[in-house]
N, C-alpha and C. Protein backbone atom coordinates (compact mmCIF):
# COMPACT_ATOMS: atom_id res chain seq x y z
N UNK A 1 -57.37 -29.33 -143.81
CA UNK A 1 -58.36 -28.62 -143.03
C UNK A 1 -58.58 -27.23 -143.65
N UNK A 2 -60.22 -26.94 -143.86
CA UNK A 2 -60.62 -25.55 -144.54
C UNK A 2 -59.73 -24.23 -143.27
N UNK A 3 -59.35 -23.37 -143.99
CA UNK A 3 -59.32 -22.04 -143.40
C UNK A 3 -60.45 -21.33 -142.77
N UNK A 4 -60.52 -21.08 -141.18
CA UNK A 4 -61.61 -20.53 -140.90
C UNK A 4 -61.50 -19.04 -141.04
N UNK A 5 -62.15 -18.07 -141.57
CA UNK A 5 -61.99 -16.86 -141.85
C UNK A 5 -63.38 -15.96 -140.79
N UNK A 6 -63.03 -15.18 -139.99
CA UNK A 6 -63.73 -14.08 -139.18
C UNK A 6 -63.83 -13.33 -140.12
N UNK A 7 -65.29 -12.28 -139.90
CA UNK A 7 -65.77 -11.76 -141.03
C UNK A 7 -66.80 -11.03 -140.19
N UNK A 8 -66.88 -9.99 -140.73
CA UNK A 8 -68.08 -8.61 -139.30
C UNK A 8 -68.44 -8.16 -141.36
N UNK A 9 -70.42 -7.96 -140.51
CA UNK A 9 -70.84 -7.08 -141.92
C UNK A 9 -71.81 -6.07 -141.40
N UNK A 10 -71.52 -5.09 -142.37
CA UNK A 10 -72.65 -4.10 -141.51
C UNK A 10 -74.13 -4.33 -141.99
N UNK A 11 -74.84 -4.13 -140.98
CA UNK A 11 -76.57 -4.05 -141.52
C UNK A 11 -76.84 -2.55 -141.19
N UNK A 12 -76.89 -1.62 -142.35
CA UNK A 12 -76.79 -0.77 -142.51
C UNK A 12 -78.41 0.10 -142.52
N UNK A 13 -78.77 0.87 -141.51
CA UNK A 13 -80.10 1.33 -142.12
C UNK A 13 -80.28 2.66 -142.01
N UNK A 14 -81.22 3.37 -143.13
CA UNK A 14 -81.63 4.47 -143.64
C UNK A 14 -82.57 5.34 -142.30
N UNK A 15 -82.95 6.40 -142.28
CA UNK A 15 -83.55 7.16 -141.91
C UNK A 15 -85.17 5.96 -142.54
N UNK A 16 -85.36 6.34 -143.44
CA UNK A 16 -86.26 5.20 -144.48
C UNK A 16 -86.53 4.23 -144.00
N UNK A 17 -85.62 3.34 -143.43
CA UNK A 17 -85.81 1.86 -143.08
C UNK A 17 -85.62 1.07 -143.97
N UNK A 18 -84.66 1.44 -144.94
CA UNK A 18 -84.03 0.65 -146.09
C UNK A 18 -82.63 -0.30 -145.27
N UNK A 19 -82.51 -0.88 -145.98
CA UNK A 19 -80.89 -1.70 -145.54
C UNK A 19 -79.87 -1.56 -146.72
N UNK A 20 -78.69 -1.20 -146.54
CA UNK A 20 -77.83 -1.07 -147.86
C UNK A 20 -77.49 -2.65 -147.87
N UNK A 21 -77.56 -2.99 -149.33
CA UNK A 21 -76.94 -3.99 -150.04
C UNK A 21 -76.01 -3.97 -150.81
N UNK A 22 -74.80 -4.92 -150.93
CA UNK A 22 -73.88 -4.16 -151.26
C UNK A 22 -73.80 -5.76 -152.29
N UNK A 23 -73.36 -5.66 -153.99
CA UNK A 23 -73.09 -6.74 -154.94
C UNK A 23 -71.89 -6.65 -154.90
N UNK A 24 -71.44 -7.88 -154.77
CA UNK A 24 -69.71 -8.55 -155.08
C UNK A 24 -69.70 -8.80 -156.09
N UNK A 25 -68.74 -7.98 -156.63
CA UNK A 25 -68.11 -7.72 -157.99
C UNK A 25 -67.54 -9.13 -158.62
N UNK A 26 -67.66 -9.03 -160.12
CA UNK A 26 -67.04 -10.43 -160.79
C UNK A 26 -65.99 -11.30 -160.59
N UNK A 27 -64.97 -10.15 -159.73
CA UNK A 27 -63.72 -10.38 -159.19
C UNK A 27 -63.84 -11.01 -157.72
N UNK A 28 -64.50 -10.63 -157.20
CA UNK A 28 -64.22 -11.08 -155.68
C UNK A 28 -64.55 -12.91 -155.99
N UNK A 29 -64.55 -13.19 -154.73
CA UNK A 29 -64.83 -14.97 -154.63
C UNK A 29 -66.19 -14.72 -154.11
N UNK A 30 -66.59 -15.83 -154.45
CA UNK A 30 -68.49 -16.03 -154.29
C UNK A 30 -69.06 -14.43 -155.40
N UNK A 31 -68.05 -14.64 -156.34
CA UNK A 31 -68.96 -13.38 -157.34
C UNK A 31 -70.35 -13.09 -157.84
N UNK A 32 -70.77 -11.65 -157.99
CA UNK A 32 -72.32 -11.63 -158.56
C UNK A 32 -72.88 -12.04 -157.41
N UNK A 33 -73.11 -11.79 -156.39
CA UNK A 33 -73.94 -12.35 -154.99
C UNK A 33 -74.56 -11.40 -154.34
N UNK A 34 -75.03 -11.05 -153.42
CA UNK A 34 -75.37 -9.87 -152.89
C UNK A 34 -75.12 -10.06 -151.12
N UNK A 35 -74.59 -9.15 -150.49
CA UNK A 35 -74.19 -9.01 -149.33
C UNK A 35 -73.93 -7.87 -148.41
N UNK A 36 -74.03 -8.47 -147.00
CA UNK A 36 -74.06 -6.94 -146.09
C UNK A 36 -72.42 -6.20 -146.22
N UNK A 37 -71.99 -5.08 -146.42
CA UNK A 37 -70.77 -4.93 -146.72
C UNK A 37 -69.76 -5.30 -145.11
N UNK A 38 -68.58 -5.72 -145.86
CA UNK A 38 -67.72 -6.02 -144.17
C UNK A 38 -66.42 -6.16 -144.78
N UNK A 39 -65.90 -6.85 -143.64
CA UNK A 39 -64.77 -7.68 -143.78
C UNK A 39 -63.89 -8.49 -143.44
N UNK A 40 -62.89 -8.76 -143.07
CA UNK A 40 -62.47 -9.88 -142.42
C UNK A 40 -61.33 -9.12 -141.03
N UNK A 41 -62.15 -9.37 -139.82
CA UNK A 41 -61.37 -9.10 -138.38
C UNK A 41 -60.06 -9.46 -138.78
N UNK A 42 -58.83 -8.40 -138.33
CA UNK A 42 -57.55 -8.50 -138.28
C UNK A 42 -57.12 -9.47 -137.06
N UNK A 43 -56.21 -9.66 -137.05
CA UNK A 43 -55.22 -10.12 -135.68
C UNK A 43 -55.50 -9.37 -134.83
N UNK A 44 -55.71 -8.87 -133.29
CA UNK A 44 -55.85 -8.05 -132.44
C UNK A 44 -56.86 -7.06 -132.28
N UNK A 45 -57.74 -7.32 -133.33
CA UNK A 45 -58.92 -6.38 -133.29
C UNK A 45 -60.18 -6.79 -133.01
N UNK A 46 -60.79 -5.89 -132.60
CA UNK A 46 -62.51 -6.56 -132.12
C UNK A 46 -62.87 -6.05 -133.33
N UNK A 47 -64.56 -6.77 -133.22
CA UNK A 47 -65.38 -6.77 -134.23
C UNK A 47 -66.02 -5.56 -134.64
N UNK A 48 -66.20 -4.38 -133.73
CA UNK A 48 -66.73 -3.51 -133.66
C UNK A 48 -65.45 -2.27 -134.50
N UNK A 49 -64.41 -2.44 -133.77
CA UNK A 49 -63.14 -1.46 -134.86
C UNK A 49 -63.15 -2.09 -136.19
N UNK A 50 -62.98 -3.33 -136.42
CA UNK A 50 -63.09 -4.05 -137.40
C UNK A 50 -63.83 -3.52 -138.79
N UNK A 51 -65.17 -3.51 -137.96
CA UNK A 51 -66.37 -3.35 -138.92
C UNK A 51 -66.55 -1.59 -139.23
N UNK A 52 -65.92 -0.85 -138.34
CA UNK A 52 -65.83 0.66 -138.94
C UNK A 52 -64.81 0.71 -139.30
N UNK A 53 -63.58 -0.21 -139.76
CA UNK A 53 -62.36 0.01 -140.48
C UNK A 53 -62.95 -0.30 -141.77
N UNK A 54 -63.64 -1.39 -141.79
CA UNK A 54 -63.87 -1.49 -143.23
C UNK A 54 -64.83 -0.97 -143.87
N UNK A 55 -66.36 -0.51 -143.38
CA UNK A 55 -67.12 0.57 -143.76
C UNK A 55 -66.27 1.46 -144.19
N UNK A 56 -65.20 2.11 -143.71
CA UNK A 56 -64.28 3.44 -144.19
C UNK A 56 -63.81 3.03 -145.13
N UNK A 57 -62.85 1.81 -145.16
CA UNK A 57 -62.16 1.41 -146.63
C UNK A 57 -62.94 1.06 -147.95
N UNK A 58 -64.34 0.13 -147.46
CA UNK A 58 -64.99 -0.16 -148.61
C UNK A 58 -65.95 1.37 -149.03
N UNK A 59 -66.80 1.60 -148.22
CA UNK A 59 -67.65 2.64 -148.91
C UNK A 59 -67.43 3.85 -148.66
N UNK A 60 -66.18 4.22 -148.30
CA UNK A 60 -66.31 5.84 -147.60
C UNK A 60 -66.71 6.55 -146.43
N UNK A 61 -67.12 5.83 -146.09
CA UNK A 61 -68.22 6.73 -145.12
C UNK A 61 -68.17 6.14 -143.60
N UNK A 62 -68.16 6.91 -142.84
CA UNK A 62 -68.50 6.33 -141.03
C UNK A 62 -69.37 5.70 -140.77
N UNK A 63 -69.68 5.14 -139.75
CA UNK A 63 -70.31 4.55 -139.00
C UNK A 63 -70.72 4.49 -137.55
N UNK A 64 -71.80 4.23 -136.93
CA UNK A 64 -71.69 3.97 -135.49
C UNK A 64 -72.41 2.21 -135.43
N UNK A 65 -71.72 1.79 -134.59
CA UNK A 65 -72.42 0.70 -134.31
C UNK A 65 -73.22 0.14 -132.66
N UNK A 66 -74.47 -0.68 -133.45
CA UNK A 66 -74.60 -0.89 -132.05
C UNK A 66 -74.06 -2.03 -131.28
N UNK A 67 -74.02 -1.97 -129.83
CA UNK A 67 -73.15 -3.21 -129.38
C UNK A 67 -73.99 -4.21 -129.21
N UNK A 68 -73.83 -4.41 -130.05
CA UNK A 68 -74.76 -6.60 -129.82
C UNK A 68 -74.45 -6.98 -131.37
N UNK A 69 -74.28 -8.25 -131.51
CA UNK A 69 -73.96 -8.87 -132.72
C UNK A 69 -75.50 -9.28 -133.06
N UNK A 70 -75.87 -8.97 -134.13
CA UNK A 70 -77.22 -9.11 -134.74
C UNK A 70 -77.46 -10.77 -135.32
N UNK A 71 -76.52 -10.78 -135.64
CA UNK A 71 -76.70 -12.49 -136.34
C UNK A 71 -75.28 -13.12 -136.33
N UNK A 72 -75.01 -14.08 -136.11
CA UNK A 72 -73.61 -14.58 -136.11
C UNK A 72 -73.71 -16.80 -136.59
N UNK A 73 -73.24 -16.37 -137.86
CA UNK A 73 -73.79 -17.48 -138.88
C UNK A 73 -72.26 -18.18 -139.19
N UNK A 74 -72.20 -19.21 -138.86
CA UNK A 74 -70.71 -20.52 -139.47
C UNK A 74 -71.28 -20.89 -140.57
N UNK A 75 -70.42 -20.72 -141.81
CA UNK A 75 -70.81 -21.12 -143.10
C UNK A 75 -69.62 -21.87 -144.09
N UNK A 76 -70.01 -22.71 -144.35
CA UNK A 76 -68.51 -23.66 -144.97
C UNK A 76 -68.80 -23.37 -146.66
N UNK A 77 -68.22 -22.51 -146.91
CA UNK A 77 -67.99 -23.06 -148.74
C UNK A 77 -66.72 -24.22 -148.78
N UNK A 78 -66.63 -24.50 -150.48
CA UNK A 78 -65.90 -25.12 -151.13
C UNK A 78 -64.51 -25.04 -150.64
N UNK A 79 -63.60 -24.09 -150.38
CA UNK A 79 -62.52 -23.76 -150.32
C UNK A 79 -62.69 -23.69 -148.65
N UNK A 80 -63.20 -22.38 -148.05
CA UNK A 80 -62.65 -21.86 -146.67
C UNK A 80 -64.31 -22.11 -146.10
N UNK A 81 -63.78 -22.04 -144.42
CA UNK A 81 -65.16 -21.50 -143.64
C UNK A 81 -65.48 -20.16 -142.99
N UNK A 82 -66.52 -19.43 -143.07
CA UNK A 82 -66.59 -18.33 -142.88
C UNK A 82 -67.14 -18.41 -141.06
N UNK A 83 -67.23 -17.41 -140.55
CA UNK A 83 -67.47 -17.15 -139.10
C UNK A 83 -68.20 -15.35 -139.04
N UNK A 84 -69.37 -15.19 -140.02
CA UNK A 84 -69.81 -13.75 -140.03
C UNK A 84 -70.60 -13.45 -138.74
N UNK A 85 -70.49 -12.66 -138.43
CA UNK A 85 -71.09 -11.47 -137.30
C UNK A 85 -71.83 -10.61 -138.43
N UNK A 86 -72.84 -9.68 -137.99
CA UNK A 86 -73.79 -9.11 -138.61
C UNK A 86 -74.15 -8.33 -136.80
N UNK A 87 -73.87 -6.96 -137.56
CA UNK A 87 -73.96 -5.93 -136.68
C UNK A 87 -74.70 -4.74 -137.27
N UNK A 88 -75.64 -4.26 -136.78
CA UNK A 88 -76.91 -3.07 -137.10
C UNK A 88 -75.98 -1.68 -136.37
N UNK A 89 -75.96 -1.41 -137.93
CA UNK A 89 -74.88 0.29 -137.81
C UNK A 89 -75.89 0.97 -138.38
N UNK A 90 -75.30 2.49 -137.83
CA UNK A 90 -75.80 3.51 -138.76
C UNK A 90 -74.65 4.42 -139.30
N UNK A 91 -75.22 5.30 -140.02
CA UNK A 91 -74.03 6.07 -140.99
C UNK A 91 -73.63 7.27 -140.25
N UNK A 92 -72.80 7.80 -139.71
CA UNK A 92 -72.62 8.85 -139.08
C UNK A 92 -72.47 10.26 -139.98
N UNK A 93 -71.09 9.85 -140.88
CA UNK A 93 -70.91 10.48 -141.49
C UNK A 93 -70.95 9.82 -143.26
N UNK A 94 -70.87 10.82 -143.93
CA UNK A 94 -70.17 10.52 -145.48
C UNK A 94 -71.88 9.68 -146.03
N UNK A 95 -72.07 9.60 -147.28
CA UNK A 95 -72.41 8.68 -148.44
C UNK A 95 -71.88 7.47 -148.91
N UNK A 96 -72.39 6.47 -148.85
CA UNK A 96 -71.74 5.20 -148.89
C UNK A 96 -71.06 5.04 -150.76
N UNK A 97 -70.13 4.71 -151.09
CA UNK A 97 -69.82 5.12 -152.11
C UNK A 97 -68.92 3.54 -152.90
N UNK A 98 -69.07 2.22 -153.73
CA UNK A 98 -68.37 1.57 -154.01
C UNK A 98 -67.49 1.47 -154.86
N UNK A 99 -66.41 0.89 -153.67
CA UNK A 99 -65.03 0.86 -154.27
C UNK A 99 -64.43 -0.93 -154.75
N UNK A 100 -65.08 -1.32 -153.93
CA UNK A 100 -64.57 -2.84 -154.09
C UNK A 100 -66.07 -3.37 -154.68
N UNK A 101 -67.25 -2.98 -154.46
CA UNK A 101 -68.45 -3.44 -155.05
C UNK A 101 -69.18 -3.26 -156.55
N UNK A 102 -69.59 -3.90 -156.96
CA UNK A 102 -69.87 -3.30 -158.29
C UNK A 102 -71.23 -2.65 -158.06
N UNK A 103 -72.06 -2.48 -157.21
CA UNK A 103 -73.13 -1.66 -156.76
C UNK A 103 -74.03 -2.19 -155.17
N UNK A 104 -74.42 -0.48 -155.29
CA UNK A 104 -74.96 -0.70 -153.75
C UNK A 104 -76.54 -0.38 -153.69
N UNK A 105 -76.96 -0.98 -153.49
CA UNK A 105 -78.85 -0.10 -153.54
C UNK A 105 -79.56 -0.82 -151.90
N UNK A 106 -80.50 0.63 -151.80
CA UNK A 106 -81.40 0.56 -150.39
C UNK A 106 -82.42 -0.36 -150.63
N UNK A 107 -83.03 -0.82 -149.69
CA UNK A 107 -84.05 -2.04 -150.05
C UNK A 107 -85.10 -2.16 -148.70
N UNK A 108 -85.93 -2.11 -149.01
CA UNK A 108 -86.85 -2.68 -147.97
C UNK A 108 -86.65 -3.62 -147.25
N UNK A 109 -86.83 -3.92 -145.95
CA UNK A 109 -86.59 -5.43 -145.51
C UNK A 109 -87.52 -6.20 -146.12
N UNK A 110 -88.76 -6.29 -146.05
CA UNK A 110 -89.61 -6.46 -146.84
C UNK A 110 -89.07 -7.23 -148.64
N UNK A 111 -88.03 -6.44 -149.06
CA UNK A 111 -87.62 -7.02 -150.56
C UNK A 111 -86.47 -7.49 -150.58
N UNK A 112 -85.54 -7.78 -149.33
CA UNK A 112 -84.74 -8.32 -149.32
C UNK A 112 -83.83 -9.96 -150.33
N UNK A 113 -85.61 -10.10 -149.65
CA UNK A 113 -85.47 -11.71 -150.28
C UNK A 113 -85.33 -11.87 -152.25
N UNK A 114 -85.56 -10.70 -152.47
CA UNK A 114 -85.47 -10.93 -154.11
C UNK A 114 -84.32 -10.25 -154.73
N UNK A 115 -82.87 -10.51 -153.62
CA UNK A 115 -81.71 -10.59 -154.06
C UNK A 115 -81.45 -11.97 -153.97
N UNK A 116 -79.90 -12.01 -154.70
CA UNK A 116 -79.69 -13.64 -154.88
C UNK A 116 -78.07 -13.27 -153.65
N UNK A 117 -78.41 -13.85 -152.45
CA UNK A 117 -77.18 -13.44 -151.86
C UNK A 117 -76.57 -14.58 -151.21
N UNK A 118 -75.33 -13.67 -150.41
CA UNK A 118 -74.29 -14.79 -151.00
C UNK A 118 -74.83 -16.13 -149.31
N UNK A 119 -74.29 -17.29 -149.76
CA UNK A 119 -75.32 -17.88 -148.59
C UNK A 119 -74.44 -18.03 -147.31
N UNK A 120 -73.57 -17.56 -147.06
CA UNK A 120 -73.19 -17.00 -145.40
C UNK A 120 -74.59 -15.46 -144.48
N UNK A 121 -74.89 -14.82 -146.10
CA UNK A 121 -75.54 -14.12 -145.20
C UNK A 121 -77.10 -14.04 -145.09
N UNK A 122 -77.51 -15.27 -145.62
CA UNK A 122 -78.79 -15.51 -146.09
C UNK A 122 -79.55 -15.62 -144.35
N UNK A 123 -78.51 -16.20 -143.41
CA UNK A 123 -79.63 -16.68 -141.73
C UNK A 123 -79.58 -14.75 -141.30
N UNK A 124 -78.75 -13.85 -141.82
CA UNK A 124 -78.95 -12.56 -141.24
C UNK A 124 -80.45 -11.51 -142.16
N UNK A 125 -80.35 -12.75 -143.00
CA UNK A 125 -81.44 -11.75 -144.04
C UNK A 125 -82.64 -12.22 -143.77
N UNK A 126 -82.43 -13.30 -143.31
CA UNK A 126 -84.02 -14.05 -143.01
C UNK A 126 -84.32 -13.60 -141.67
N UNK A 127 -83.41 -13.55 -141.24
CA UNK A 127 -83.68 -12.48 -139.17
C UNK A 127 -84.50 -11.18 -139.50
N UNK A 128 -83.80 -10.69 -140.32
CA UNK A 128 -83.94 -9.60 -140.64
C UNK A 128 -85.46 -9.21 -141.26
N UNK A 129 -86.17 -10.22 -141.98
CA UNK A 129 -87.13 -10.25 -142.39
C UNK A 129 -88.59 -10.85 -141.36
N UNK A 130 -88.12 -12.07 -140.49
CA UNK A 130 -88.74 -12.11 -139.84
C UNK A 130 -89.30 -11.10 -138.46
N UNK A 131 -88.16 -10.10 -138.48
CA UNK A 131 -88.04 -9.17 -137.58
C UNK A 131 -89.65 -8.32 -137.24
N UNK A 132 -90.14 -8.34 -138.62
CA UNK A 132 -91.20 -6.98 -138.56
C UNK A 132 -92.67 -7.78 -137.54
């Protein structure tokens, strides 16, 4: 039986109305992909501490979030199954800065679609697009 893995990502937006995108590095699994940055819910934690623990660890920077889960997508790869939440934050504090990513760039919702991303978060990008 696959490993089910919990997983919170932020949908991050600009003053602008950009969304940060964040590329998974050569190293990570599902490499070269493009995705909302997150990470995987601990033992005893909600989704909401979760997802500003790892905004802090991956890019530096704070967060506020809002309370409602924006998209929440079951996705089976090869190996494990994923269980992502997709939550619409904003930056409180700090510059988003990558540490685990090999790059981060703002994007229109609008141009979303002409990343190649990773496909757990493809039903939050298409929400996201149908949104306007």
């Amino acid at each position: 039986m696959k490993k089910l893995v919990k997983v919170v990502a932020a949908i991050i937006e600009n003053e602008q109305n950009e969304i940060l995108c964040a590329l998974r590095s050569p190293e990570m699994s599902i490499p070269n992909m493009w995705e909302f940055p997150g990470g995987k819910v601990e033992a005893n934690e909600d989704i909401y501490s979760a997802l500003v623990r790892e905004i802090d660890e991956e890019l530096g920077c704070e967060i506020e979030t809002l309370n409602e889960v924006f998209n929440d997508n079951t996705h089976e790869y090869e190996t494990f199954i994923i269980n992502l939440k997709s939550i619409k934050c904003k930056i409180v504090e700090g510059t988003p800065t990558p540490s685990e990513h090999s790059k981060l760039i703002w994007l229109k919702t609008d141009n979303l679609d002409s990343l190649k991303w990773a496909p757990a978060d493809i039903p939050a990008v298409e929400q996201l697009i149908n949104e306007k």
